[in-house]
N, C-alpha and C. Protein backbone atom coordinates (compact mmCIF):
# COMPACT_ATOMS: atom_id res chain seq x y z
N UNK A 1 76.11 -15.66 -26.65
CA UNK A 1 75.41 -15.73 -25.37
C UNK A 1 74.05 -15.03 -25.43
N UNK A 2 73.69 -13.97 -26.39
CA UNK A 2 72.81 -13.38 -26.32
C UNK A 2 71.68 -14.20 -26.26
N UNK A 3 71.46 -14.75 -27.60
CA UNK A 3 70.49 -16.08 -27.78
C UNK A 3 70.66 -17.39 -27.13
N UNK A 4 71.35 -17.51 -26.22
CA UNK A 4 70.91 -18.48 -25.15
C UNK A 4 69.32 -18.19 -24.20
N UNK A 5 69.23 -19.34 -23.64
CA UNK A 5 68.42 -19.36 -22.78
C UNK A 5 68.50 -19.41 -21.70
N UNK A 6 69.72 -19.84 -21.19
CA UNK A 6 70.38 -19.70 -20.15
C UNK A 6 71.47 -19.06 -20.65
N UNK A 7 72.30 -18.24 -19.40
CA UNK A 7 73.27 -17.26 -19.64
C UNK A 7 73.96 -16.63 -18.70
N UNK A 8 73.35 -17.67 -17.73
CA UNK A 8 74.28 -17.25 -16.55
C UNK A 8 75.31 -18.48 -15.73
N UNK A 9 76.52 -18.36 -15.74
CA UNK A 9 77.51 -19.54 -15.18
C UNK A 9 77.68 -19.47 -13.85
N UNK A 10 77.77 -20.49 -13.63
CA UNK A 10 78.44 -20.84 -12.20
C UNK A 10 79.32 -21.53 -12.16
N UNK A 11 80.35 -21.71 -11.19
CA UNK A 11 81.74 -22.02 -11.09
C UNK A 11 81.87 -22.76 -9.49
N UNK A 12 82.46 -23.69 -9.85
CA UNK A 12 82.52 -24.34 -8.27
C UNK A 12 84.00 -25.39 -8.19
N UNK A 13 84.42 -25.60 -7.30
CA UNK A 13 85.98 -25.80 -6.61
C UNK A 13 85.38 -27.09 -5.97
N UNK A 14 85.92 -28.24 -6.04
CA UNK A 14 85.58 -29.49 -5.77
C UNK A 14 86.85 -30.05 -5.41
N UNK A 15 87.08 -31.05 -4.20
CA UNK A 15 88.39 -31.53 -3.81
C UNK A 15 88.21 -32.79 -5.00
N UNK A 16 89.40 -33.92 -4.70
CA UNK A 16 89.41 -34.49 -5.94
C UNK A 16 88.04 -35.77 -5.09
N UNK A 17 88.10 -35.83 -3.86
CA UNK A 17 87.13 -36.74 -3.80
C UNK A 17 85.38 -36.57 -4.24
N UNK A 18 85.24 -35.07 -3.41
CA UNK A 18 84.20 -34.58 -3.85
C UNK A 18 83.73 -34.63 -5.47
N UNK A 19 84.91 -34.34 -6.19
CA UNK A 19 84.30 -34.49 -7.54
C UNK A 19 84.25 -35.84 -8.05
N UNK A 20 84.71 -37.43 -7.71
CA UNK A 20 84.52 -38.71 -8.04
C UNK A 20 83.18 -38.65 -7.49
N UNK A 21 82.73 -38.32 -6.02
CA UNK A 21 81.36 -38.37 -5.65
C UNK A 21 80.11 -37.76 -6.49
N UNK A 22 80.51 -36.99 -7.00
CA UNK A 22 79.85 -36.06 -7.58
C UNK A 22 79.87 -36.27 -9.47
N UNK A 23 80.76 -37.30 -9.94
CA UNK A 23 80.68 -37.66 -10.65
C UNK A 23 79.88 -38.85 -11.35
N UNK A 24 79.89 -39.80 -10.07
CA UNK A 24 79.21 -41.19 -9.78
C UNK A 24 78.21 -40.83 -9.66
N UNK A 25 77.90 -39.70 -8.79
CA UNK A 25 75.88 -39.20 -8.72
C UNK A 25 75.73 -38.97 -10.17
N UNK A 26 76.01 -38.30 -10.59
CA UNK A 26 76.05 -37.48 -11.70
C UNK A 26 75.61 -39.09 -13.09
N UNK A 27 76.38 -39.83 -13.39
CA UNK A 27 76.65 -41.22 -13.84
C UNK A 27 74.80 -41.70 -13.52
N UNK A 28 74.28 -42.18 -12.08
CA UNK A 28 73.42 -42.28 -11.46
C UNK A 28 72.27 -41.89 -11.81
N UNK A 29 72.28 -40.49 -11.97
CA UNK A 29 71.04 -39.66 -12.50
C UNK A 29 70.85 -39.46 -14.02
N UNK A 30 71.94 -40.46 -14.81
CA UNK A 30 71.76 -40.47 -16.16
C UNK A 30 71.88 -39.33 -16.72
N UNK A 31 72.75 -38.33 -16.00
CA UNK A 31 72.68 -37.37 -16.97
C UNK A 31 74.53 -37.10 -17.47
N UNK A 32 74.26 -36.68 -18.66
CA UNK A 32 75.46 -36.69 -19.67
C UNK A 32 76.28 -35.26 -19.77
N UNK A 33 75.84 -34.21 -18.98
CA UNK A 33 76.61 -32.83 -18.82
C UNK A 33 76.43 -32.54 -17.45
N UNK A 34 77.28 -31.74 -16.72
CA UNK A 34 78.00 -31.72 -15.17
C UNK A 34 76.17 -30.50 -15.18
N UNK A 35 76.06 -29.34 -16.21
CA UNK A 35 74.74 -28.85 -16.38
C UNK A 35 73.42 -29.45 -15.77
N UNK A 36 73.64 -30.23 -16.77
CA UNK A 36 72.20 -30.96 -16.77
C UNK A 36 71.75 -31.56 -15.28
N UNK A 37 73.04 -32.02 -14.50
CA UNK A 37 72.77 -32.70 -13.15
C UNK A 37 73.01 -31.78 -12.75
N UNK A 38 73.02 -30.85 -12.70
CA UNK A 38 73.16 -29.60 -11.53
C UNK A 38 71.44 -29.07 -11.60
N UNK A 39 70.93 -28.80 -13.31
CA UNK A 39 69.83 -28.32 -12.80
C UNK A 39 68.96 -29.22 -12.42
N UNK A 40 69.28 -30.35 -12.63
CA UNK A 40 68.19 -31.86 -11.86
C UNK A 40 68.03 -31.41 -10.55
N UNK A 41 69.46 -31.53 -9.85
CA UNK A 41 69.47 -31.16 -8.40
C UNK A 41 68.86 -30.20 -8.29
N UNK A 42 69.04 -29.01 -8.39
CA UNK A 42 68.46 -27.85 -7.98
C UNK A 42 66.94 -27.54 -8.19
N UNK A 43 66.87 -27.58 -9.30
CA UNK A 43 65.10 -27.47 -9.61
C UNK A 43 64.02 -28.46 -9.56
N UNK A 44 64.42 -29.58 -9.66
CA UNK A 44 63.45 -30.87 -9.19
C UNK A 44 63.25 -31.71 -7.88
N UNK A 45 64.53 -31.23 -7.15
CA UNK A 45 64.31 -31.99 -6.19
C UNK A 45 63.83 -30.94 -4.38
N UNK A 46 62.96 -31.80 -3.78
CA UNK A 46 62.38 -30.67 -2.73
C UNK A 46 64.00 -30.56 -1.66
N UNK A 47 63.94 -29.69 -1.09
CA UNK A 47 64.61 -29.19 0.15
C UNK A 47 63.65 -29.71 1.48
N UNK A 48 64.32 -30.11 2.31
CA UNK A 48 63.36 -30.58 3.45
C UNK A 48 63.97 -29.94 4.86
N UNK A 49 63.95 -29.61 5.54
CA UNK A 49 64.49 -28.69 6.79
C UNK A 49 63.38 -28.89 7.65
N UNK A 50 64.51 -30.19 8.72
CA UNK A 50 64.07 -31.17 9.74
C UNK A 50 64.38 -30.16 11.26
N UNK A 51 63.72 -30.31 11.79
CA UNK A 51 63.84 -29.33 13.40
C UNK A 51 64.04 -30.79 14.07
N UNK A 52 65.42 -30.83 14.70
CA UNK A 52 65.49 -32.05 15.51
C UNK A 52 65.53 -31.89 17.12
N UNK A 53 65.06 -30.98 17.63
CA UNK A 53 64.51 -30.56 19.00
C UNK A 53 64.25 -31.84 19.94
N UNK A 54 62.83 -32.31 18.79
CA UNK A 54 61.74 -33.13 19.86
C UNK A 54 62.76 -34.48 20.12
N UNK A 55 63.29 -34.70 18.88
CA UNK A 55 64.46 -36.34 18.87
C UNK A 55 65.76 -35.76 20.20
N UNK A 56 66.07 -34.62 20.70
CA UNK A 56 67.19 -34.31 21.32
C UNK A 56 66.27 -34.94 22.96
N UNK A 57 65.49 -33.88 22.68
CA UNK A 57 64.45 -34.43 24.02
C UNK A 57 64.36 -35.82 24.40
N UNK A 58 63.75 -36.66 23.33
CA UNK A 58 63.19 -37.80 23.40
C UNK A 58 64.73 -38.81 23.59
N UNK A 59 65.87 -38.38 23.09
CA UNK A 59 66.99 -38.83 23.56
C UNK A 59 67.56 -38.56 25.14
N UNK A 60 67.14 -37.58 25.44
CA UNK A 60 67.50 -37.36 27.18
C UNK A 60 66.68 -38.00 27.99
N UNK A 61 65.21 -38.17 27.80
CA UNK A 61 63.95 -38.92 28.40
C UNK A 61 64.62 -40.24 28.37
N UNK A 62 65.12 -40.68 27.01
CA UNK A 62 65.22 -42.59 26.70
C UNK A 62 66.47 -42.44 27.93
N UNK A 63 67.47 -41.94 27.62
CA UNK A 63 69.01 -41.85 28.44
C UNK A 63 68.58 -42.16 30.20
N UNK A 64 67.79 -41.21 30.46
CA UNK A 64 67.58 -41.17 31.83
C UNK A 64 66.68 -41.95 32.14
N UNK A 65 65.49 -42.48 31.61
CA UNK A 65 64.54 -44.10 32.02
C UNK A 65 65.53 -44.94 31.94
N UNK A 66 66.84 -45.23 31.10
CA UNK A 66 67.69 -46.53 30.65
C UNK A 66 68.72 -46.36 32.48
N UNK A 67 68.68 -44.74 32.21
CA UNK A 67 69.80 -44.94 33.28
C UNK A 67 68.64 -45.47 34.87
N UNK A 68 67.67 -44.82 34.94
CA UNK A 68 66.71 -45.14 35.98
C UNK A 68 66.73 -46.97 36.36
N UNK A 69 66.61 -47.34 35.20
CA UNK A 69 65.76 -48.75 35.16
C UNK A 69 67.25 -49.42 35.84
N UNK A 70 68.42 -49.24 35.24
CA UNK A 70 69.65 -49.58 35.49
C UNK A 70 70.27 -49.52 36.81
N UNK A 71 70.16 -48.85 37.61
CA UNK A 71 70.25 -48.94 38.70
C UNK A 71 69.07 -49.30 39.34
N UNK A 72 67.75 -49.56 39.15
CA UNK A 72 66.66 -50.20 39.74
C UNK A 72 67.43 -51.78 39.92
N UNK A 73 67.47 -52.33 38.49
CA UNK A 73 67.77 -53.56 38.28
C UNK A 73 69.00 -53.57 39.31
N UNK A 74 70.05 -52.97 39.73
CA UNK A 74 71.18 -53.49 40.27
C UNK A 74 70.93 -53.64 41.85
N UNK A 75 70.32 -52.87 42.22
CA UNK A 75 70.25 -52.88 43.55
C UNK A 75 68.99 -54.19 43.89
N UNK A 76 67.99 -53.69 42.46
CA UNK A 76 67.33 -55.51 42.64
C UNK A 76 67.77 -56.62 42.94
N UNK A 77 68.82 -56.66 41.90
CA UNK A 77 69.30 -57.97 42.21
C UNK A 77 70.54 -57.87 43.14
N UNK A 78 71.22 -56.87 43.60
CA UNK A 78 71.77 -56.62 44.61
C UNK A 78 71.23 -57.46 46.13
N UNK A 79 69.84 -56.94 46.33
CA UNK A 79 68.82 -56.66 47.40
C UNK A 79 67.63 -58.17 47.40
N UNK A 80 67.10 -58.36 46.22
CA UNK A 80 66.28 -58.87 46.00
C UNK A 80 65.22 -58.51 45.89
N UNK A 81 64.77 -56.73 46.05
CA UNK A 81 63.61 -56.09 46.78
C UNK A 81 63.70 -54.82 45.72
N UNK A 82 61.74 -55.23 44.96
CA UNK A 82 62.35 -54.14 44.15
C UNK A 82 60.75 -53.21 44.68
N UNK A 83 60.93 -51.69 45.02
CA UNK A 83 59.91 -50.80 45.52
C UNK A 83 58.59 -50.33 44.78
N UNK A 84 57.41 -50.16 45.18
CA UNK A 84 56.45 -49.80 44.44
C UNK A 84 56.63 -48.16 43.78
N UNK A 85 57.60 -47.59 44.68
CA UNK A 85 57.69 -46.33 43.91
C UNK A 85 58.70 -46.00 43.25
N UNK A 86 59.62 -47.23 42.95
CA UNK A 86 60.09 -47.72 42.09
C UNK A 86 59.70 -47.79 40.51
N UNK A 87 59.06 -48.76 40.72
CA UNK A 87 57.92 -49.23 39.60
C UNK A 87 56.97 -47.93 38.95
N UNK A 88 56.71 -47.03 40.20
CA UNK A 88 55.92 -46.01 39.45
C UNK A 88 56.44 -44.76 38.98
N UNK A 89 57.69 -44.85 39.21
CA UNK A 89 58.67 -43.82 38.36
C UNK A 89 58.73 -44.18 36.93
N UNK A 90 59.78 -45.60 36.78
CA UNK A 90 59.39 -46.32 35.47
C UNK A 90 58.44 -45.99 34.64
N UNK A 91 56.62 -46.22 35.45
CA UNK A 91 56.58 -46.11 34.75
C UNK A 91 55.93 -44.51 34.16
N UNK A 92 55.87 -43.79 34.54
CA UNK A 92 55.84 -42.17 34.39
C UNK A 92 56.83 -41.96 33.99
N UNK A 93 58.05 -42.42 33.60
CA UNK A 93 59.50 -42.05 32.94
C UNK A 93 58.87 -42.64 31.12
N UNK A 94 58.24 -43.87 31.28
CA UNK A 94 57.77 -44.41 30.18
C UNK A 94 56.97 -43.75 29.10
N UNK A 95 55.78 -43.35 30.05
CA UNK A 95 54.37 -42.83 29.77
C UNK A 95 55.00 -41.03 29.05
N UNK A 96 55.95 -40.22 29.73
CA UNK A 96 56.69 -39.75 29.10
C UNK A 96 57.56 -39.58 28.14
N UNK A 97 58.08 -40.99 27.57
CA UNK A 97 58.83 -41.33 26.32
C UNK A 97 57.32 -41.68 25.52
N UNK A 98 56.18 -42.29 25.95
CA UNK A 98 55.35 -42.24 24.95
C UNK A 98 54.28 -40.97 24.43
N UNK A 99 54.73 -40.19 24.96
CA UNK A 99 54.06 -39.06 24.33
C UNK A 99 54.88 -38.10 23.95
N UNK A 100 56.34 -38.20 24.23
CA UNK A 100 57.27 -37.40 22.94
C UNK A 100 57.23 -38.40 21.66
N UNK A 101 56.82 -39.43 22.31
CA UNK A 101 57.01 -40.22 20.40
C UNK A 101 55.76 -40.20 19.73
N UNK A 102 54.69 -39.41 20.23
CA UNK A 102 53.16 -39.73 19.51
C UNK A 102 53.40 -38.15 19.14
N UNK A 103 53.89 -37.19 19.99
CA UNK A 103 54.30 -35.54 19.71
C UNK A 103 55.12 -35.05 18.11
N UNK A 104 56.10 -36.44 18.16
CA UNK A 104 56.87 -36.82 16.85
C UNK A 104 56.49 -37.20 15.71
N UNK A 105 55.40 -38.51 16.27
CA UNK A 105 55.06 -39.07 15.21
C UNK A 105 54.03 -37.87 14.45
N UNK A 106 53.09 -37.05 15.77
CA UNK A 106 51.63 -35.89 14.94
C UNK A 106 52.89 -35.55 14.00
N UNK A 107 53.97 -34.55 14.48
CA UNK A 107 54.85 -33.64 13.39
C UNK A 107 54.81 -34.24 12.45
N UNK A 108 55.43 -35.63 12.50
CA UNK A 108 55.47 -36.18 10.73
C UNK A 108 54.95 -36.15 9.86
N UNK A 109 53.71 -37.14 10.67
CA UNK A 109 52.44 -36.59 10.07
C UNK A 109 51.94 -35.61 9.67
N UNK A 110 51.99 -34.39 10.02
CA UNK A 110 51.57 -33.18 9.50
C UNK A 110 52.76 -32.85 8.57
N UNK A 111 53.96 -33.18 8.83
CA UNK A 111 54.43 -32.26 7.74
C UNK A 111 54.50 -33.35 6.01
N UNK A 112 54.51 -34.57 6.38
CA UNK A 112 53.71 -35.26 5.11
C UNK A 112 52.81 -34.90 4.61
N UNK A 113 51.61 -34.56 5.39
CA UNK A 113 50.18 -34.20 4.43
C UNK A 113 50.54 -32.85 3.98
N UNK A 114 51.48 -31.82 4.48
CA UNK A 114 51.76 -30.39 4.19
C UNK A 114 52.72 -30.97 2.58
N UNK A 115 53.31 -31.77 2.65
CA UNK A 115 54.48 -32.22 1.69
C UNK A 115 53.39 -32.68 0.39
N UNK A 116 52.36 -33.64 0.66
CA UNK A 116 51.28 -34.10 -0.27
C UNK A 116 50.42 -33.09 -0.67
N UNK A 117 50.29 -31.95 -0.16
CA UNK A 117 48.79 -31.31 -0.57
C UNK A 117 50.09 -30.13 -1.23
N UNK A 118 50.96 -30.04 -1.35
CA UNK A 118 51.78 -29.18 -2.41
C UNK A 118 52.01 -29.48 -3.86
C-alpha cells in the first residue's frame, strides 16, 4: 500500500437492486473496475443544486388561474354572461404566470453562463 497512489478504500452496502443498477451504469460508462466508475462519477462529473422555490410558486399561480378560468367558464356557460372584471382578473392572473416564467427563465440563464464561464 505504501507505493500506491491511491490508498485510501471505501466500502459501500448496496441492496441487490441497487447494485444491478449500478452495475448496468457501470457496463454504460465503459468502465471495467467498480474503481474506475466510482472515480468517473465523482471527479468528472459537475454536481448541480437546483432551488425549486420559483417552480413551487409558478405551480400555485398556474393552479389558481386554471382554477379561476374554471369556474369563469362554468357559470359562462351556465349564464351565458361572461364579466369585464372577469376577463381582467384572467388576465392579471396571466401577466403574473408570465413573469414568474421570464424570473425562471433570467435564473437559468444565469446559472448556464455561471456553468460556461467555469
Amino acid at each position: 500500500m505504501d507505493n500506491r497512489k491511491r490508498n485510501n478504500q471505501l466500502k459501500i452496502y448496496l441492496t441487490d437492486e441497487e447494485k444491478k443498477v449500478f452495475e448496468k451504469k457501470m457496463k454504460l460508462a465503459n468502465c471495467k473496475t467498480m474503481s474506475h466508475f466510482l472515480r468517473k462519477c465523482v471527479l468528472e462529473k459537475e454536481i448541480y443544486v437546483v432551488d425549486l422555490e420559483p417552480f413551487r410558486n409558478l405551480q400555485w399561480l398556474l393552479s389558481n388561474a386554471t382554477n379561476n378560468i374554471n369556474q369563469i367558464a362554468k357559470a359562462t356557460n351556465t349564464t351565458g354572461v361572461i364579466y369585464k372584471n372577469e376577463i381582467e382578473s384572467m388576465n392579471r392572473q396571466i401577466e403574473k404566470l408570465s413573469e414568474e416564467i421570464w424570473q425562471i427563465h433570467s435564473l437559468l440563464l444565469n446559472k448556464s453562463k455561471e456553468s460556461s464561464d467555469d
